[in-house]
C-alpha atoms as a PDB file:
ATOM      1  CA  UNK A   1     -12.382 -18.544  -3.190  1.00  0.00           C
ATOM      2  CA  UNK A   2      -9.433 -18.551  -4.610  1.00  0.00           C
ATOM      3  CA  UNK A   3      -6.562 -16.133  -2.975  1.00  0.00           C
ATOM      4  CA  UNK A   4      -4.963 -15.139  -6.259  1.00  0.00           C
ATOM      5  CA  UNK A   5      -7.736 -14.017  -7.505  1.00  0.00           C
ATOM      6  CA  UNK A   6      -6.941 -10.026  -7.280  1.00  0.00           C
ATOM      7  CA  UNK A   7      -3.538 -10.734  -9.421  1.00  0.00           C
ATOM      8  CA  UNK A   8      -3.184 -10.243 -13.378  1.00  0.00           C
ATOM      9  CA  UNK A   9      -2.234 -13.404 -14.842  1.00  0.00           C
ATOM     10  CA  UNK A  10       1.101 -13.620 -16.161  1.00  0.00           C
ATOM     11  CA  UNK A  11       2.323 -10.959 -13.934  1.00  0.00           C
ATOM     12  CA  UNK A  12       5.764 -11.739 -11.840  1.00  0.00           C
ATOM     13  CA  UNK A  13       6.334 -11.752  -8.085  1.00  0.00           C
ATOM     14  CA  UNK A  14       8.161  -8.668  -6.708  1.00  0.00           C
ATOM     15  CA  UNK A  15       8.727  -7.128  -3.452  1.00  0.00           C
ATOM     16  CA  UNK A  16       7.108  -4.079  -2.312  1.00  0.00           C
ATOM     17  CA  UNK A  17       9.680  -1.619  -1.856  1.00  0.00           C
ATOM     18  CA  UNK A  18       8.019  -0.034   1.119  1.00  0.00           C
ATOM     19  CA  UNK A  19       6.787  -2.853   3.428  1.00  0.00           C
ATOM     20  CA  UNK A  20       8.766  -5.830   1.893  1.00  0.00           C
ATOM     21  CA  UNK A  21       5.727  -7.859   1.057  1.00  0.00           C
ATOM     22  CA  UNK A  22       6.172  -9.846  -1.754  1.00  0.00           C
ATOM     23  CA  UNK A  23       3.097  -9.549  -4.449  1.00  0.00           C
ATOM     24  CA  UNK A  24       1.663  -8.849  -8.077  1.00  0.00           C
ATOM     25  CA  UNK A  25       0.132  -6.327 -10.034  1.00  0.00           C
ATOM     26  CA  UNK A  26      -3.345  -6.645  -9.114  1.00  0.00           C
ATOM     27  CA  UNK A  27      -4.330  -4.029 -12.251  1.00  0.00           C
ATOM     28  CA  UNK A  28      -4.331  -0.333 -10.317  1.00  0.00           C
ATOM     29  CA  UNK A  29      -0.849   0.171 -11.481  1.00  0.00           C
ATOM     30  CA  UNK A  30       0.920  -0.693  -8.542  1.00  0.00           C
ATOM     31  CA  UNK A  31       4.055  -2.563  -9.964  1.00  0.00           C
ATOM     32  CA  UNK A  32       5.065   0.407 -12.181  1.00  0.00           C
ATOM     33  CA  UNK A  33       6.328   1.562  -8.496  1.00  0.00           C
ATOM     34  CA  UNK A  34       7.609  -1.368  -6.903  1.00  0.00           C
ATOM     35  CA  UNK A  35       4.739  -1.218  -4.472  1.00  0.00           C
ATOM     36  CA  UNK A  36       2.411  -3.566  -3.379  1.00  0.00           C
ATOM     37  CA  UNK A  37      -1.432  -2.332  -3.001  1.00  0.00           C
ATOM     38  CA  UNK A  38      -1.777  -1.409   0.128  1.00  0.00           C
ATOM     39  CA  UNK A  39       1.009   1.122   0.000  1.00  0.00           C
ATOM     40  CA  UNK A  40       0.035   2.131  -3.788  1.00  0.00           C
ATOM     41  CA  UNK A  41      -3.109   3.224  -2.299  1.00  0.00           C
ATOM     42  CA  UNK A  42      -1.791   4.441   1.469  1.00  0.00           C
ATOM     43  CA  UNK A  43       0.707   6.692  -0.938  1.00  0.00           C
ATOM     44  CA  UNK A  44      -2.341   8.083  -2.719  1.00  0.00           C
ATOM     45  CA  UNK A  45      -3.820   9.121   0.615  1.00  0.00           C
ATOM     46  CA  UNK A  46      -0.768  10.616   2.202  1.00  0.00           C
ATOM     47  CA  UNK A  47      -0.965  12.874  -0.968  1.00  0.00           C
ATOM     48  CA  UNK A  48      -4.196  13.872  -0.504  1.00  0.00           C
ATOM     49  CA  UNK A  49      -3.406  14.684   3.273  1.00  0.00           C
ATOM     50  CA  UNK A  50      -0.154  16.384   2.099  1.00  0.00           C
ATOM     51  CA  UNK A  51      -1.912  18.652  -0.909  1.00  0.00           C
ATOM     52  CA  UNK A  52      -4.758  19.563   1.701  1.00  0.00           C
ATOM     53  CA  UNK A  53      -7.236  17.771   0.514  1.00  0.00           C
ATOM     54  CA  UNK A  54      -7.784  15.452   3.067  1.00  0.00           C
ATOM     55  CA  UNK A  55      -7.491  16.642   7.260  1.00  0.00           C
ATOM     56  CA  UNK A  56      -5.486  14.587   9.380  1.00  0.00           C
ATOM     57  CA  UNK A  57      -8.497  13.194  10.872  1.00  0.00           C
ATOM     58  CA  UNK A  58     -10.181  12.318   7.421  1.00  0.00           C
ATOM     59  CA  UNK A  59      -6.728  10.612   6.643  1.00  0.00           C
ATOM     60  CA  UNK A  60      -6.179   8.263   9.551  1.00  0.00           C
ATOM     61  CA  UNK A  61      -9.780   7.546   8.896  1.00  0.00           C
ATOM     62  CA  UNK A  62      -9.079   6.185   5.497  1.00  0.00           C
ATOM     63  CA  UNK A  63      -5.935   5.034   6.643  1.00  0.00           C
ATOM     64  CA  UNK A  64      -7.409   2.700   9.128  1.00  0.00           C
ATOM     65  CA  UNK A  65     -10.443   1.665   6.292  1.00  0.00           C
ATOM     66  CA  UNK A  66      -7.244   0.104   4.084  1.00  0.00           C
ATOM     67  CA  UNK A  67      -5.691  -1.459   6.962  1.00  0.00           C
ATOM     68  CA  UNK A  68      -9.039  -3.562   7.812  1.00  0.00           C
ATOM     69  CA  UNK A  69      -9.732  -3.832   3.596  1.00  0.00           C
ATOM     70  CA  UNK A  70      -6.009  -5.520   3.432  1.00  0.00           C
ATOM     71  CA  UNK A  71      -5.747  -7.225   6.402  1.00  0.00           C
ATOM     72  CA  UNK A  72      -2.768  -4.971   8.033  1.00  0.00           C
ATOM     73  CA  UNK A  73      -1.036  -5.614  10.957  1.00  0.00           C
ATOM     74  CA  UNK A  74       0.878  -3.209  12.715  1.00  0.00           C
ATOM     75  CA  UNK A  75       4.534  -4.526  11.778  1.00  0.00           C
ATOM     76  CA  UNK A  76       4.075  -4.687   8.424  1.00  0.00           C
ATOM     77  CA  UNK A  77       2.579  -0.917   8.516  1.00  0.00           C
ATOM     78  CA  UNK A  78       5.541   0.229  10.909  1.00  0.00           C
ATOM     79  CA  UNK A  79       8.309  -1.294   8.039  1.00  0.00           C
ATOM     80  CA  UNK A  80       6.715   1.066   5.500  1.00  0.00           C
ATOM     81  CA  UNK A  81       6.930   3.862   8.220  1.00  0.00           C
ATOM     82  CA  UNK A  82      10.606   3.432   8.917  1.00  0.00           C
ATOM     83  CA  UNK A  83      11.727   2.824   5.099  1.00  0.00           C
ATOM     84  CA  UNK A  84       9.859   5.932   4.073  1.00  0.00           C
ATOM     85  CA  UNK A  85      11.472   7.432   7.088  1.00  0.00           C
ATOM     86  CA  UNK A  86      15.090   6.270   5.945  1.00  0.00           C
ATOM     87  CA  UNK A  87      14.867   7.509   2.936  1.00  0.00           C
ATOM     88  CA  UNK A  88      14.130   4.246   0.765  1.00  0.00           C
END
């Protein structure tokens, strides 16, 4: 299979602002914000959880789905924690 298969052609490397990862736009709209897809989507959730649609539960629920659907490790997740702590 081949791994590139998620990107758009033509699209350029960048790094994810968040977790530092470097990637592509894989077509959900993700480089428009300088974020790879994990976060893009992780971001969406978070505002779910954050406008009350989603329970805490229910969040770290779909929270832990991504991490397994991207292949997630704990460092890379705690580097997004900390820049969205600092501010980035």
């Amino acid at each position: 299979m081949n791994r590139n298969a998620r990107f758009e052609k033509g699209s350029g490397v960048y790094t994810c602002d968040f977790c530092g990862k470097k990637t592509r736009e894989t077509g959900c709209g993700e480089s428009s914000v300088h974020l790879c897809v994990y976060c893009y989507e992780l971001g969406g959730i978070e505002n779910s959880r954050d406008d009350g649609e989603l329970t805490q539960e229910e969040f770290e629920a779909e929270k832990a789905a991504l991490q397994t659907r991207f292949g997630v490790n704990k460092e890379r997740d705690a580097r997004r924690t900390a820049s969205i702590t600092a501010g980035v």
